[in-house]
C-alpha atoms as a PDB file:
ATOM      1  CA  UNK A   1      70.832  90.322  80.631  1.00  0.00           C
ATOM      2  CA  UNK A   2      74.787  90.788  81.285  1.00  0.00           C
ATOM      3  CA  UNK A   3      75.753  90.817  85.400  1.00  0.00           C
ATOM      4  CA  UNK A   4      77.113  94.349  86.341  1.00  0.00           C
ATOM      5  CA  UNK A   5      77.965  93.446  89.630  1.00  0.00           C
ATOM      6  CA  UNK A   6      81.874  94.287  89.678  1.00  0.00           C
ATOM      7  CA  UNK A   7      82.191  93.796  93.425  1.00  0.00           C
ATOM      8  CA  UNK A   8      86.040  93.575  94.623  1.00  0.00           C
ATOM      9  CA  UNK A   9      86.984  93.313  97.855  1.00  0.00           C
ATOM     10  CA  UNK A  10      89.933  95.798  97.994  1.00  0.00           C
ATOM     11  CA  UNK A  11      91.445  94.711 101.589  1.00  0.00           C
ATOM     12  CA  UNK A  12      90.349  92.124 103.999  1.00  0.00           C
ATOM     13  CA  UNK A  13      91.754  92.544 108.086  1.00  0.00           C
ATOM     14  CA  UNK A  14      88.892  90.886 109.490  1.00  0.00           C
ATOM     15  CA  UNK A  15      89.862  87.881 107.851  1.00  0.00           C
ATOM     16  CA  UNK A  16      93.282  88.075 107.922  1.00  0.00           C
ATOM     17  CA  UNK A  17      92.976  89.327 104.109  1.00  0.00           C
ATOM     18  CA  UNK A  18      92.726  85.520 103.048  1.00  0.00           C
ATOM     19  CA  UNK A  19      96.384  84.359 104.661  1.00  0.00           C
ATOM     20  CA  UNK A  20      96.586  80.602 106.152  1.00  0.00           C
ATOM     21  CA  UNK A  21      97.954  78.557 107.764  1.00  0.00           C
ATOM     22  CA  UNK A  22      99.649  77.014 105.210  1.00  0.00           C
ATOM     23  CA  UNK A  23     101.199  80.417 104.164  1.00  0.00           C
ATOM     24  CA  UNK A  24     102.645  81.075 107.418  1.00  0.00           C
ATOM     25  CA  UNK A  25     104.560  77.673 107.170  1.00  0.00           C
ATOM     26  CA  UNK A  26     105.433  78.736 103.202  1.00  0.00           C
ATOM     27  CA  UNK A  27     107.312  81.860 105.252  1.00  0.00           C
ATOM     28  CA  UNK A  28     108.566  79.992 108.384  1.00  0.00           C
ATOM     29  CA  UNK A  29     110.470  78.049 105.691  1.00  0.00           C
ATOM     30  CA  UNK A  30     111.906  81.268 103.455  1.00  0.00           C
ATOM     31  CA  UNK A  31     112.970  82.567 106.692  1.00  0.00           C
ATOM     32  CA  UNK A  32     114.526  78.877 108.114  1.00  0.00           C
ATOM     33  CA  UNK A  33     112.222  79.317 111.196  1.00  0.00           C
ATOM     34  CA  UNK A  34     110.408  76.774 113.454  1.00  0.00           C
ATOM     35  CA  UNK A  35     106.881  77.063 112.522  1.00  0.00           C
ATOM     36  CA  UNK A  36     104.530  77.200 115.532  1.00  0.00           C
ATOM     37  CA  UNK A  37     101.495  75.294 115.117  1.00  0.00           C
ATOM     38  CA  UNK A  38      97.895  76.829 114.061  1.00  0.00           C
ATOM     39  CA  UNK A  39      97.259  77.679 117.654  1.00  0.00           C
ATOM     40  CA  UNK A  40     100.336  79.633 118.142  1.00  0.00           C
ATOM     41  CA  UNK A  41     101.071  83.058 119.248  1.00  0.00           C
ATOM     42  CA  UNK A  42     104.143  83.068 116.943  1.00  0.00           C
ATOM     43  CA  UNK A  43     101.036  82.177 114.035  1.00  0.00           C
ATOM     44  CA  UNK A  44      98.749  84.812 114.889  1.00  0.00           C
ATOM     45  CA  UNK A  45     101.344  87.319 115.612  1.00  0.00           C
ATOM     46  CA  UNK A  46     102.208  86.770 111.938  1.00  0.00           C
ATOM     47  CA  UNK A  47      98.890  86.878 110.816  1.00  0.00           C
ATOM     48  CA  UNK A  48      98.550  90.427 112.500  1.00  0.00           C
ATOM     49  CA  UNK A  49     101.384  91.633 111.096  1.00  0.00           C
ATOM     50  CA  UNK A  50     100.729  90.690 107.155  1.00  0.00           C
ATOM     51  CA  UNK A  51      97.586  92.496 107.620  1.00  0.00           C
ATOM     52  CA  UNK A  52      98.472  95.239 109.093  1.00  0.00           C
ATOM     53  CA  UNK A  53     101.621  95.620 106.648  1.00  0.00           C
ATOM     54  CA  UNK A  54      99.212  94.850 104.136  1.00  0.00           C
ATOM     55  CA  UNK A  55      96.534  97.285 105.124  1.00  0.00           C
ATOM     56  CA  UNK A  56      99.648 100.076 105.475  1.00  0.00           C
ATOM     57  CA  UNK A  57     100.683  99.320 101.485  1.00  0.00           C
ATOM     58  CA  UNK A  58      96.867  99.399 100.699  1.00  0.00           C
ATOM     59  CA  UNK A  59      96.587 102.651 101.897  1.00  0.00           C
ATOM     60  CA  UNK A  60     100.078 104.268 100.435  1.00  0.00           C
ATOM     61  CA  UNK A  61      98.955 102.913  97.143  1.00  0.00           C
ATOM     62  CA  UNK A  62      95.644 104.599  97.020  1.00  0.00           C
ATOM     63  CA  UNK A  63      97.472 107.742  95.810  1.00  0.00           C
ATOM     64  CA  UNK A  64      98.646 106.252  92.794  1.00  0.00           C
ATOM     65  CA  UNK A  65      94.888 105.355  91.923  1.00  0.00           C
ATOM     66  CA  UNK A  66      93.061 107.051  89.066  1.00  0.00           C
ATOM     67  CA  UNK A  67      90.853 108.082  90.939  1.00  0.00           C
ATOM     68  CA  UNK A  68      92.624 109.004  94.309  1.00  0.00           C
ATOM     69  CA  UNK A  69      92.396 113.067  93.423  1.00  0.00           C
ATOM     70  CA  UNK A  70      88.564 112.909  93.136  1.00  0.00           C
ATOM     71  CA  UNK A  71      86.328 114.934  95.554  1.00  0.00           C
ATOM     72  CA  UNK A  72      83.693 112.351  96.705  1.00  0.00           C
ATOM     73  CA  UNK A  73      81.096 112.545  99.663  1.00  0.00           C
ATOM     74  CA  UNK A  74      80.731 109.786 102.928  1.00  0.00           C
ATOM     75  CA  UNK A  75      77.487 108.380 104.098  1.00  0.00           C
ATOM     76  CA  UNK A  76      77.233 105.544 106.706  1.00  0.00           C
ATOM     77  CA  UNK A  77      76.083 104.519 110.189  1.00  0.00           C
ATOM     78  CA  UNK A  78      78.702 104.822 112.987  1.00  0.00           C
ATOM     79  CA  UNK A  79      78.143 101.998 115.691  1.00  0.00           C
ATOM     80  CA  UNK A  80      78.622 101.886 119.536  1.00  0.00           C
ATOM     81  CA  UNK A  81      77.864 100.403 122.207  1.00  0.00           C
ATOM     82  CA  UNK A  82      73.893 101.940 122.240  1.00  0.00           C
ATOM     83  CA  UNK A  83      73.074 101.778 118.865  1.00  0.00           C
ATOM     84  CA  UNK A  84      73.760 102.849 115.116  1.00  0.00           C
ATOM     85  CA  UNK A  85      73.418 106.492 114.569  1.00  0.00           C
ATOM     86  CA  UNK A  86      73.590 107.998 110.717  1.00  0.00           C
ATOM     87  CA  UNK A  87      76.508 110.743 110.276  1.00  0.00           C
ATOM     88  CA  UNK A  88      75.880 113.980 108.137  1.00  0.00           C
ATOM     89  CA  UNK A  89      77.686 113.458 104.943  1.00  0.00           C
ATOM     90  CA  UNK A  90      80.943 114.431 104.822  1.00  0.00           C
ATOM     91  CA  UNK A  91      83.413 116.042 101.782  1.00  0.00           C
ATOM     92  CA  UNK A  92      86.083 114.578 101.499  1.00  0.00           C
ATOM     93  CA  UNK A  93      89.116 116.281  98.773  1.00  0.00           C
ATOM     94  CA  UNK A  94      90.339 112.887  97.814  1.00  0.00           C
ATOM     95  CA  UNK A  95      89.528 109.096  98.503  1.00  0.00           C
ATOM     96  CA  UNK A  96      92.628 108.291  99.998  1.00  0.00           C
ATOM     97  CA  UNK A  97      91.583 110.540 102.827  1.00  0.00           C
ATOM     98  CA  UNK A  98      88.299 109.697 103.275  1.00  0.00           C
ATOM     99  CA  UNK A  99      89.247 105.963 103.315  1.00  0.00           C
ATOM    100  CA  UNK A 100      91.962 106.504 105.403  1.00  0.00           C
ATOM    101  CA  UNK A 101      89.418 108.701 108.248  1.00  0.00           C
ATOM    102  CA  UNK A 102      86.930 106.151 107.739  1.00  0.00           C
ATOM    103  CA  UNK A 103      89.309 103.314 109.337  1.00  0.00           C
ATOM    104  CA  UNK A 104      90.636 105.471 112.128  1.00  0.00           C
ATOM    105  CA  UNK A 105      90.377 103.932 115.808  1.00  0.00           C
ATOM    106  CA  UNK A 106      89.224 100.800 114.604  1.00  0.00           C
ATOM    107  CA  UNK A 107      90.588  96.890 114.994  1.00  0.00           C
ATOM    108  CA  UNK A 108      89.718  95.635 111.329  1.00  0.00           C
ATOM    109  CA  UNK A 109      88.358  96.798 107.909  1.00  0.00           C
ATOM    110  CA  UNK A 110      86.902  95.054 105.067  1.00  0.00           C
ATOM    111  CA  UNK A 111      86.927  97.580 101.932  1.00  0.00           C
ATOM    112  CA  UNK A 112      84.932  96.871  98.851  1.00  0.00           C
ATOM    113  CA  UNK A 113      84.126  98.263  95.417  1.00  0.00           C
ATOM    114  CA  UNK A 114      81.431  97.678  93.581  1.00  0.00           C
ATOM    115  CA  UNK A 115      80.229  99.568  90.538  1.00  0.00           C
ATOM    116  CA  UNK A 116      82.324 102.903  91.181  1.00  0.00           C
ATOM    117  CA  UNK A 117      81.280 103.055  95.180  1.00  0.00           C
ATOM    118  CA  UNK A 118      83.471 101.825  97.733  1.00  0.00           C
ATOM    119  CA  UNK A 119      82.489 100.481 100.785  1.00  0.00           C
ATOM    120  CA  UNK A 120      84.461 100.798 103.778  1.00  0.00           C
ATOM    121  CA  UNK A 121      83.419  98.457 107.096  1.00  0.00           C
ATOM    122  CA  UNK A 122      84.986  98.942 110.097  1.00  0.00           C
ATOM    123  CA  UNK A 123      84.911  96.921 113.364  1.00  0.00           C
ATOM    124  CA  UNK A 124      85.892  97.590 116.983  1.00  0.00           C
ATOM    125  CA  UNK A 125      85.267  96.594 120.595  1.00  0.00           C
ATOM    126  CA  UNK A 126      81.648  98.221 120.734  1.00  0.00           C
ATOM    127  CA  UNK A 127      80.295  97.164 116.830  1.00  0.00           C
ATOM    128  CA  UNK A 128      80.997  98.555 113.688  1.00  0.00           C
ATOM    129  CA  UNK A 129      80.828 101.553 110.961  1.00  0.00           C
ATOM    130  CA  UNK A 130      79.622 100.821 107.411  1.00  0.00           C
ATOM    131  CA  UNK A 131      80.269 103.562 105.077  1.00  0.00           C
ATOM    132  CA  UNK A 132      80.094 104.715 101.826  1.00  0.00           C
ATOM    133  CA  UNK A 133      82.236 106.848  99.908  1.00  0.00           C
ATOM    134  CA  UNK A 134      81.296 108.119  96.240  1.00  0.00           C
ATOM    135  CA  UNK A 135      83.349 109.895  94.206  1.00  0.00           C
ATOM    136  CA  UNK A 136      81.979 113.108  92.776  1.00  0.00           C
ATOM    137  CA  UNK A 137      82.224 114.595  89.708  1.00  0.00           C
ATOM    138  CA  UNK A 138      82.089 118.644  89.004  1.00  0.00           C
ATOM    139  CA  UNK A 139      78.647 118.533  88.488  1.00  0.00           C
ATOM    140  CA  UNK A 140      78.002 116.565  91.569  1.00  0.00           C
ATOM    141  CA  UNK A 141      80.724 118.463  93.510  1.00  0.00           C
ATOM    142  CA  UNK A 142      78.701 121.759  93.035  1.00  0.00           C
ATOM    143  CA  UNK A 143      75.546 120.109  93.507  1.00  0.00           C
ATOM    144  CA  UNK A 144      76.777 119.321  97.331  1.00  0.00           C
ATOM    145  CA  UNK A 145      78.143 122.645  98.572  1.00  0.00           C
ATOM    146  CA  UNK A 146      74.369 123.870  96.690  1.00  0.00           C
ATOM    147  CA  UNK A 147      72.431 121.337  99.487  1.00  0.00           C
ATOM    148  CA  UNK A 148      70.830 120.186  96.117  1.00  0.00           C
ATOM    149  CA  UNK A 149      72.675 116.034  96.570  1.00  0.00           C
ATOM    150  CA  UNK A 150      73.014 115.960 100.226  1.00  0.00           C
ATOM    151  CA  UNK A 151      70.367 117.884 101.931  1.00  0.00           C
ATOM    152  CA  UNK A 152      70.421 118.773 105.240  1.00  0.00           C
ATOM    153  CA  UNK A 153      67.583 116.451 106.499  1.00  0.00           C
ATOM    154  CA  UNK A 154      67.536 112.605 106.593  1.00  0.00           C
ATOM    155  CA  UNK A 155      69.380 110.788 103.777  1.00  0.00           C
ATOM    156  CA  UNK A 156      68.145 107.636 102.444  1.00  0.00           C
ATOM    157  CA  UNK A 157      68.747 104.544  99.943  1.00  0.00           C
ATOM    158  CA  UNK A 158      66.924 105.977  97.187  1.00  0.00           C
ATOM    159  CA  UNK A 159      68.333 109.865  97.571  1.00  0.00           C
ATOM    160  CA  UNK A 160      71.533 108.346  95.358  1.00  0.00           C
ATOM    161  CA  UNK A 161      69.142 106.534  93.057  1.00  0.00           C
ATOM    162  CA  UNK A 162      68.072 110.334  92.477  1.00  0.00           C
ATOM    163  CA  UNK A 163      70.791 112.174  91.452  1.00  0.00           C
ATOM    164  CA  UNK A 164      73.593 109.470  89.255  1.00  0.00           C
ATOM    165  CA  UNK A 165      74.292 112.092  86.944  1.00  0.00           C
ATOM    166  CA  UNK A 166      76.447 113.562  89.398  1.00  0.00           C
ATOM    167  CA  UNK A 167      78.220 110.892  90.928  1.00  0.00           C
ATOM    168  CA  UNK A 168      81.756 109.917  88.980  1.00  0.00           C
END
């Protein structure tokens, strides 16, 4: 039996989307700077602001996706400080935006795809989100403004297993 796990890790904050040390010395020499050592401020300010500039060109290049124009639907737990609480599934017109909403007002994000769903994890001060974002296709699309997908009471694991026919 072939593997279909496709899992990609789109973008990475958390961990400093995989930069090192050693690649902060690689640009302290392009740029014919002192390199601080692995304690630094100067080393973690650098670290911040890779990820953040790469997080920024993550998100900009979403548009250009082939898929970046397709409805799709947000399911996940938002956490705080007492406790995880669902959220009501949420339309979204295109997955730039619903990626984009899914990060607001948080420190970090790890995004992942795996098998046409991404996964978006987001961590702040009080815990994290975990979401999941699936693009719809027509079928789908009309299935969730009919309630028929995404009904109005408790969602769980298996309600996707239910219904792949409609999910892109």
């Amino acid at each position: 039996m072939s593997n279909t796990n496709n899992k990609r890790t789109l973008i990475d904050t958390l961990n400093f989307n995989g930069y090192t040390y050693d690649d902060y010395q690689d640009w302290c020499v392009e740029e014919n700077i002192e390199a601080g050592d692995d304690n630094s401020m100067e080393y973690y300010e650098w670290l911040d602001d890779q990820t953040r500039q790469d997080y920024e060109d993550f998100i900009e290049n979403i548009k250009y996706s082939k898929v970046c124009n397709t409805p799709c639907v947000v399911t996940g737990t938002i956490g705080r400080w007492n406790g995880d609480f669902e959220i009501i599934p949420k339309l979204f017109q295109n997955l730039h935006d619903a990626i984009k909403t899914c990060g607001e007002n948080c420190n970090d994000i790890i995004v992942e795809s795996e098998n046409g769903v991404v996964y978006a994890r987001c961590y702040h001060h009080d815990g994290h989100h975990s979401f999941e974002i699936r693009p719809l296709n027509d079928d789908g699309l009309d299935k969730f403004f009919l309630g028929e997908i995404y009904p109005e009471e408790e969602l769980t694991e298996t309600d996707f297993d239910k219904y792949p026919e409609y999910l892109f």
